[in-house]
Protein backbone atom coordinates (compact mmCIF):
# COMPACT_ATOMS: atom_id res chain seq x y z
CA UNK A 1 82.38 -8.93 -30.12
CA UNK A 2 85.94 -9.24 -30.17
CA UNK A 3 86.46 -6.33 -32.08
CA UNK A 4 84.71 -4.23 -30.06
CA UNK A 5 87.17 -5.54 -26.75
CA UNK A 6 89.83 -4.79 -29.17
CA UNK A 7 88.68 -1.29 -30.69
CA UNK A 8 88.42 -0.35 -26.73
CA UNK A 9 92.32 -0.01 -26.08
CA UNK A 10 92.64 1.40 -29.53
CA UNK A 11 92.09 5.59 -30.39
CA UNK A 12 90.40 4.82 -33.78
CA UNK A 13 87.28 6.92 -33.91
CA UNK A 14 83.92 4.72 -33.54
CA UNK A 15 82.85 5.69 -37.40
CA UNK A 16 86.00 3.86 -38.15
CA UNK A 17 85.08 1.43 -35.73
CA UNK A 18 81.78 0.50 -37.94
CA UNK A 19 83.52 0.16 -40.98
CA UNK A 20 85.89 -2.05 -39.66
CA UNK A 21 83.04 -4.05 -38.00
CA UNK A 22 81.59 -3.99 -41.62
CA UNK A 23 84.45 -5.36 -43.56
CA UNK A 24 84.65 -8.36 -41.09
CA UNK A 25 81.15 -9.03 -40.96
CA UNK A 26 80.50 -8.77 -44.90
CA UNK A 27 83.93 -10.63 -45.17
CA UNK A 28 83.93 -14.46 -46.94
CA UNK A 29 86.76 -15.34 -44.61
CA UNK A 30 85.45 -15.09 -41.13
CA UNK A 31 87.99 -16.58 -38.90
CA UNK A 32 90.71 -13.97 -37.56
CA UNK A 33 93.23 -14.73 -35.09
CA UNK A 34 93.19 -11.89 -32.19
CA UNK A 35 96.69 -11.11 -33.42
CA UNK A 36 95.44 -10.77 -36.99
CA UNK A 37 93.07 -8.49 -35.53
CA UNK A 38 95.15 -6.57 -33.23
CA UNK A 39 97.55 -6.17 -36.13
CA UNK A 40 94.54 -4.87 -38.12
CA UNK A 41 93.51 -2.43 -35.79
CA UNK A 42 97.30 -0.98 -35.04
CA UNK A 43 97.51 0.13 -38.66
CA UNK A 44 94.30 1.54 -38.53
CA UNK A 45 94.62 3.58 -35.64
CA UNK A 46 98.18 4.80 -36.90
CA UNK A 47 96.15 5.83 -39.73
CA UNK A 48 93.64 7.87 -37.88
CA UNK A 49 96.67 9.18 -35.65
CA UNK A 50 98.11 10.59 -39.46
CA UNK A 51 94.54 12.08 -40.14
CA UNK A 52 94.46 14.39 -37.74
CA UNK A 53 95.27 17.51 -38.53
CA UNK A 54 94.52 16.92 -42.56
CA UNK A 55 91.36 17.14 -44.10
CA UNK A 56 88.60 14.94 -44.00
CA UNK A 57 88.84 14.22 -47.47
CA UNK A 58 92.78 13.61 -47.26
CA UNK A 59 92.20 11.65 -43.90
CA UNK A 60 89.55 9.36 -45.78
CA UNK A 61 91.68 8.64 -48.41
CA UNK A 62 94.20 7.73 -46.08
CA UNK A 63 91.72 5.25 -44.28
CA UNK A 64 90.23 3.97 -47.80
CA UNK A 65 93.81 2.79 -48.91
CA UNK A 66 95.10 1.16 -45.26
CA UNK A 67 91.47 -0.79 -45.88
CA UNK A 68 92.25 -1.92 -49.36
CA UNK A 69 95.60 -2.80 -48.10
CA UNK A 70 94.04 -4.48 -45.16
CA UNK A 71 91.24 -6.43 -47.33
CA UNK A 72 94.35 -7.73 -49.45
CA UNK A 73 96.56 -8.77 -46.52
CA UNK A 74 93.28 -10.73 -44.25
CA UNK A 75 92.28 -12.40 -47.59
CA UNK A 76 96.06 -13.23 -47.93
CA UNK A 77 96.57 -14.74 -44.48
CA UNK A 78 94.36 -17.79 -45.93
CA UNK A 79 95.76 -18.60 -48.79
CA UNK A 80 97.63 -21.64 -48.15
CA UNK A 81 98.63 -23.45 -50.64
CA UNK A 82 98.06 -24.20 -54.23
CA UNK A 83 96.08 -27.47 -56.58
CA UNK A 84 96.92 -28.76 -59.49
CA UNK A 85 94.02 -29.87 -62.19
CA UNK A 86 93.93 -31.43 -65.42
CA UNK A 87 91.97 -33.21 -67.79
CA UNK A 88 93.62 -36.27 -68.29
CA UNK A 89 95.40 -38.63 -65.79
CA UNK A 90 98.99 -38.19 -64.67
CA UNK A 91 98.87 -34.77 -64.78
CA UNK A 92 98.89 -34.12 -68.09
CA UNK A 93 96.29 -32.70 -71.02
CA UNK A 94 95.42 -29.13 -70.07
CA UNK A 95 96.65 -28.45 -66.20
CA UNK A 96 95.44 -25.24 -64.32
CA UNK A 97 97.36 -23.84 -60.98
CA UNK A 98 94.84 -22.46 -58.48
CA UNK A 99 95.63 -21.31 -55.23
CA UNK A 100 93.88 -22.23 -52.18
CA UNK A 101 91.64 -20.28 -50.05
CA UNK A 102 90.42 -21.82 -46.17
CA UNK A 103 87.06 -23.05 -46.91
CA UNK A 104 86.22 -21.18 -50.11
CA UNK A 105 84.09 -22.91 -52.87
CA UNK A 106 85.98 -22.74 -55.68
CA UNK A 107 83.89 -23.74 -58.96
CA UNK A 108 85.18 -24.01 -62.59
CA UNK A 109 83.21 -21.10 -63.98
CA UNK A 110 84.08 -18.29 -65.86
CA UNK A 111 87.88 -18.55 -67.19
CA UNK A 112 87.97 -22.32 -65.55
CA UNK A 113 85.23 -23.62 -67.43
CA UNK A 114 87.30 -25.60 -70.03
CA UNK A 115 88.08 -27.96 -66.25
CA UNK A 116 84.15 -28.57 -65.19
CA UNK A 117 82.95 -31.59 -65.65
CA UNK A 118 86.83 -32.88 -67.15
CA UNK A 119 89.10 -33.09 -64.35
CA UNK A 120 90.87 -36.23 -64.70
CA UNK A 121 93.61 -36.03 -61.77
CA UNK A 122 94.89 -33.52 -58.88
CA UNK A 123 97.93 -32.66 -57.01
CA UNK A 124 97.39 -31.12 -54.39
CA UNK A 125 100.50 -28.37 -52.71
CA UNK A 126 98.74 -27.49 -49.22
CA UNK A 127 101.27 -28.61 -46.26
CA UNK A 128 100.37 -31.63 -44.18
CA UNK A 129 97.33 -31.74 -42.95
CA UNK A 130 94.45 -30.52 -45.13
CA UNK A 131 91.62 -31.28 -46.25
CA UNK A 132 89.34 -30.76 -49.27
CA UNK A 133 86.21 -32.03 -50.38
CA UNK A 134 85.34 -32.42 -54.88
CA UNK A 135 82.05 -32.00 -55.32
CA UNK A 136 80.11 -33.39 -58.60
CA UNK A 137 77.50 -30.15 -57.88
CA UNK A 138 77.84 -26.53 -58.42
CA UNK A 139 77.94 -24.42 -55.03
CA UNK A 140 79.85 -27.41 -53.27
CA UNK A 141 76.95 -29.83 -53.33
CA UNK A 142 75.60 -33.18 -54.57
CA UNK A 143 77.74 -36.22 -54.86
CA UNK A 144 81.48 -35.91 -53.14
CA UNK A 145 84.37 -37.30 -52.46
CA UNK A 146 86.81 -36.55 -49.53
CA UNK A 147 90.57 -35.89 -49.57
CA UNK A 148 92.93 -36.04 -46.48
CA UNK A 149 96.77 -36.26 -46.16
CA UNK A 150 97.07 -36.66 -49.99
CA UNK A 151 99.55 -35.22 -52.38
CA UNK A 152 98.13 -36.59 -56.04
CA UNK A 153 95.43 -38.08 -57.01
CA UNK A 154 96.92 -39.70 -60.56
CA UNK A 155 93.55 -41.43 -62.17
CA UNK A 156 90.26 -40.00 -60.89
CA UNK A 157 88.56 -43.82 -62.67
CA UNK A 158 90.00 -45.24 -59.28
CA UNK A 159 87.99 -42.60 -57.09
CA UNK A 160 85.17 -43.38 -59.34
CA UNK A 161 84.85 -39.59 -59.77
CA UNK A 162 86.31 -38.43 -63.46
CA UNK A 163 84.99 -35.96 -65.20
CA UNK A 164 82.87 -35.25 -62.42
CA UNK A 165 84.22 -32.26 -60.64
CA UNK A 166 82.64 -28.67 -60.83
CA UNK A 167 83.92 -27.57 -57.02
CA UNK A 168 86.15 -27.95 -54.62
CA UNK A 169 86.65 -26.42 -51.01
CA UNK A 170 89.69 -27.40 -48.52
CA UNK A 171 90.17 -26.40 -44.89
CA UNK A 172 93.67 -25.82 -42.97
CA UNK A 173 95.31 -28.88 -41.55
């Protein structure tokens, strides 16, 4: 709804319109400022202002690489922050940097494997505030344990929760 306010006092075409409805609505990150979107739709419609007079094709390009610009600047704007994990306490064994994406689900699979299951401590570089959640469970489920305000988590035998971890998912402070 917003972006159909917004896309009102814009000159983007309404087939450019959809697609931008698209990419929001099949986006993971769903929460957009208004000025996130206004900025959003400005470089869009000074996109569409080049296109005219080019060719389709050449004005499509033109759109396709402001939206793969875009999609890499909105999924950007929340990233905030980075953890820390390793498999043995104090930080040390094998330690992994990952950043930090608002309420993403972030599971050791693929290339983080090696962590599942043998996460022994956490620091956590997010700004005052946040908030994440370990789960035991892929998907962010089962068993869990809540973290607030905390900047390491040095043995995770006094959380009762080592070698537990497959997930985790923080939120903004």
């Amino acid at each position: 709804m917003i972006l159909k306010l917004l896309f009102s006092t814009t000159s983007i075409h309404w087939q450019t319109y959809k697609r931008i409805r698209d990419i929001f609505e099949n986006s993971k990150l769903k929460m957009f400022s208004k000025a996130t979107l206004l900025q959003f739709l400005s470089a869009l419609s000074i996109v569409s202002t080049i296109g005219v007079g080019v060719s389709a094709s050449r004005a499509a390009e033109i759109t396709d690489a402001a939206q793969t610009k875009a999609d890499g600047d909105l999924a950007a704007l929340d990233t905030f922050g980075n953890v820390v994990v390793c498999t043995d306490a104090n930080l040390q064994g094998s330690c992994s940097t990952l950043g930090v994406t608002q309420g993403v689900c972030t599971c050791f699979t693929g290339g983080l494997a090696s962590f599942n299951d043998k996460v022994s401590s956490m620091q956590f570089n997010l700004g005052g505030g946040a908030t994440c959640t370990l789960y035991k469970d892929n998907n962010c489920g089962g068993q869990n344990f809540f973290v607030s305000n905390t900047a390491v988590i040095n043995n995770f035998k006094d959380i009762n929760f080592n070698d537990v971890m497959t997930c985790f998912k923080c939120f903004h402070g």
